[in-house]
N, C-alpha and C. Protein backbone atom coordinates (compact mmCIF):
# COMPACT_ATOMS: atom_id res chain seq x y z
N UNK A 1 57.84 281.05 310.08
CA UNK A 1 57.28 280.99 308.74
C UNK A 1 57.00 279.52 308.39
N UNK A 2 55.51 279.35 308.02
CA UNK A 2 55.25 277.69 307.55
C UNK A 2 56.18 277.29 306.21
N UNK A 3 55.99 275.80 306.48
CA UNK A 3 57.28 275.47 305.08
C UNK A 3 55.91 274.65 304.61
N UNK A 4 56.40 274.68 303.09
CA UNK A 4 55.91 274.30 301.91
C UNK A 4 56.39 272.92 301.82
N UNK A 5 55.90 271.47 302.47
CA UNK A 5 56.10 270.13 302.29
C UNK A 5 55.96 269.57 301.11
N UNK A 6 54.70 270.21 300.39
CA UNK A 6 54.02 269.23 299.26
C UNK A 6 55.02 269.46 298.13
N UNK A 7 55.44 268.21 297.87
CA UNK A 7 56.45 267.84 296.60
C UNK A 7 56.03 268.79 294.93
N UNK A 8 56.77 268.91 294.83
CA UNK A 8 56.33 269.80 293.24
C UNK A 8 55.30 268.92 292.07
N UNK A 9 54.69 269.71 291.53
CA UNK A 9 53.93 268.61 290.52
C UNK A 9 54.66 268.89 289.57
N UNK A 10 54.17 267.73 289.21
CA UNK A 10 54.75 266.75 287.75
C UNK A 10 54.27 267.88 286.37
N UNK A 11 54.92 268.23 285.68
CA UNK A 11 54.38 268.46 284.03
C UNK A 11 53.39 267.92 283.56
N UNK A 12 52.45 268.76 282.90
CA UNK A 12 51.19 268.22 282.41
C UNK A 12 51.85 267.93 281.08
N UNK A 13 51.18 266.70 280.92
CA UNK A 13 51.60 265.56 279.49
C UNK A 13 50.21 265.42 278.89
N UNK A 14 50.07 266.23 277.65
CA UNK A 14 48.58 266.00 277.09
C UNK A 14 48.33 264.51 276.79
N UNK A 15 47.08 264.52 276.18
CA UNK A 15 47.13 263.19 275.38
C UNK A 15 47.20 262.80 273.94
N UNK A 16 47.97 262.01 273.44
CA UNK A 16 47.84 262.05 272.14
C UNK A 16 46.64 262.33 271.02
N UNK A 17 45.40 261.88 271.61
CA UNK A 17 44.32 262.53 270.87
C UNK A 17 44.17 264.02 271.40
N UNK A 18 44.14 264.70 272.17
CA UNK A 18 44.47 265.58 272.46
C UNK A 18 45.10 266.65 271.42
N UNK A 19 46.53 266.12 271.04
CA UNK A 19 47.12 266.73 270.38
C UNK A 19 47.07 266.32 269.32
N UNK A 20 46.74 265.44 268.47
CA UNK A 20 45.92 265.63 267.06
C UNK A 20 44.83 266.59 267.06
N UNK A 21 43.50 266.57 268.08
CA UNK A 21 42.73 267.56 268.14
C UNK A 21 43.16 269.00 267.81
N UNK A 22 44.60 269.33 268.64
CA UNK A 22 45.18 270.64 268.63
C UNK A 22 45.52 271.26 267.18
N UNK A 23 46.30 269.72 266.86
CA UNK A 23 46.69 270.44 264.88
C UNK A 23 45.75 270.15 264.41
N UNK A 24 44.73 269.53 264.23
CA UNK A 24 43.94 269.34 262.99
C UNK A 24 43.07 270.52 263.63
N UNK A 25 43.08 271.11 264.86
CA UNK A 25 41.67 272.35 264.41
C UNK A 25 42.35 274.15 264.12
N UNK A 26 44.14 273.41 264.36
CA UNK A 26 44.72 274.84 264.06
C UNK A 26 45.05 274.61 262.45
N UNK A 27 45.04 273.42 261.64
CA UNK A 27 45.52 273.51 260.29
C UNK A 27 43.97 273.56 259.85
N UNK A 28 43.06 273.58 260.01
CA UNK A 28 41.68 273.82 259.74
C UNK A 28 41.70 275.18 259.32
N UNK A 29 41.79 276.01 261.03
CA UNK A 29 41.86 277.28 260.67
C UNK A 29 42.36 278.31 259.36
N UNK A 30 43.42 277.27 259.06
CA UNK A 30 44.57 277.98 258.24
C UNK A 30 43.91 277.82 256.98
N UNK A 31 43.65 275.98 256.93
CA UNK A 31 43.11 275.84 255.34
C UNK A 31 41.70 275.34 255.57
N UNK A 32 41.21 275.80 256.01
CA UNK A 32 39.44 275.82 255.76
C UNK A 32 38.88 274.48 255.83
N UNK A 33 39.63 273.59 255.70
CA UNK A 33 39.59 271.93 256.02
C UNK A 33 38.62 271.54 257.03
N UNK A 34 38.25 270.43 257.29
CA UNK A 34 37.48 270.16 258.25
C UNK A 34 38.06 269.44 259.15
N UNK A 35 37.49 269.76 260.54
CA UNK A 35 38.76 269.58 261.60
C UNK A 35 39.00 267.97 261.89
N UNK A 36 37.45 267.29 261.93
CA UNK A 36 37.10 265.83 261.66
C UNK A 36 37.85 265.03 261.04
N UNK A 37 37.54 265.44 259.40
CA UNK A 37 38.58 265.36 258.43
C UNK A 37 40.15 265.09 258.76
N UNK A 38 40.81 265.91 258.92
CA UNK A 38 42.06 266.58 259.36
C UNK A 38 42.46 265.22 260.58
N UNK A 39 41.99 264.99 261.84
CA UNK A 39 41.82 264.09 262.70
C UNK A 39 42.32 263.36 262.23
N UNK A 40 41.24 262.58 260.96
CA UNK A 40 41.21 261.10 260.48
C UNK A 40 42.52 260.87 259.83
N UNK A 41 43.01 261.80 259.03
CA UNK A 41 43.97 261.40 258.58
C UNK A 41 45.66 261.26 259.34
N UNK A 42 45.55 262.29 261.09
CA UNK A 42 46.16 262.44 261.59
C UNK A 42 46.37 260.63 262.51
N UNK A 43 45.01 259.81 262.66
CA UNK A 43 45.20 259.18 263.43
C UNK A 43 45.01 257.80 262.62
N UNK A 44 44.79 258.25 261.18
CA UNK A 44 45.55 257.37 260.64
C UNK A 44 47.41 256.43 260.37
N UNK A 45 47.18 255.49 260.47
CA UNK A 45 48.62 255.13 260.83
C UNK A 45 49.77 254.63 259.76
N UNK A 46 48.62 254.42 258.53
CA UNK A 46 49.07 254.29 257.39
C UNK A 46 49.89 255.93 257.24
N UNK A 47 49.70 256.90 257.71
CA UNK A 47 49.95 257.83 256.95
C UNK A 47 50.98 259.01 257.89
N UNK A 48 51.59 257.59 259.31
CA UNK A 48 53.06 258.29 260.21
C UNK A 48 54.07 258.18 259.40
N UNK A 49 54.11 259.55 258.79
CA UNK A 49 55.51 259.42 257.98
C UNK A 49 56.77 259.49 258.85
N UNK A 50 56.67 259.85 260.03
CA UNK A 50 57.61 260.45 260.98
C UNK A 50 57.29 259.29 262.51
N UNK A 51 56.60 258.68 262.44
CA UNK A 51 56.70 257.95 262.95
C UNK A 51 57.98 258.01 264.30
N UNK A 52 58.89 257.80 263.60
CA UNK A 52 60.57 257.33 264.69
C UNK A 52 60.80 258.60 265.41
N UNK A 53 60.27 259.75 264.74
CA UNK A 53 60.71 261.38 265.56
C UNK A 53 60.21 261.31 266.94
N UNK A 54 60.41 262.04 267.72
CA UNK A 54 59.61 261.62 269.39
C UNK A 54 59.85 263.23 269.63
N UNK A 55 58.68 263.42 270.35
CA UNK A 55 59.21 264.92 270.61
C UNK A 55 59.33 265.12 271.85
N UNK A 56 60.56 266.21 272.36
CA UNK A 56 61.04 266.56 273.43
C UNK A 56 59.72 266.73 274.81
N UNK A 57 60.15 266.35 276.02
CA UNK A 57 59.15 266.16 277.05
C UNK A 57 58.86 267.50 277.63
């Protein structure tokens, strides 16, 4: 029976625009908002209230 050499891959790690994209077009959905909109204020930096939180890998 052949053996399986190739090392396991790594976890896919989105990208941070990425995942602003993700909430601002699912809080869109919810509140009719515009997803653009929604973005701007996400990647605005004036407005990391949470900043210090880090989320689990």
């Amino acid at each position: 029976m052949p053996q399986n050499n190739a090392p396991p891959l790594a976890p896919f790690k989105p990208s941070l625009r990425a995942v602003w994209r993700s909430v601002a077009s699912a809080t869109a959905l919810e509140t009719g908002q515009s997803v653009k909109q929604l973005e701007q204020k996400l990647q605005n930096s004036n407005q990391h209230r949470f900043a210090q939180v880090k989320l689990a890998d």
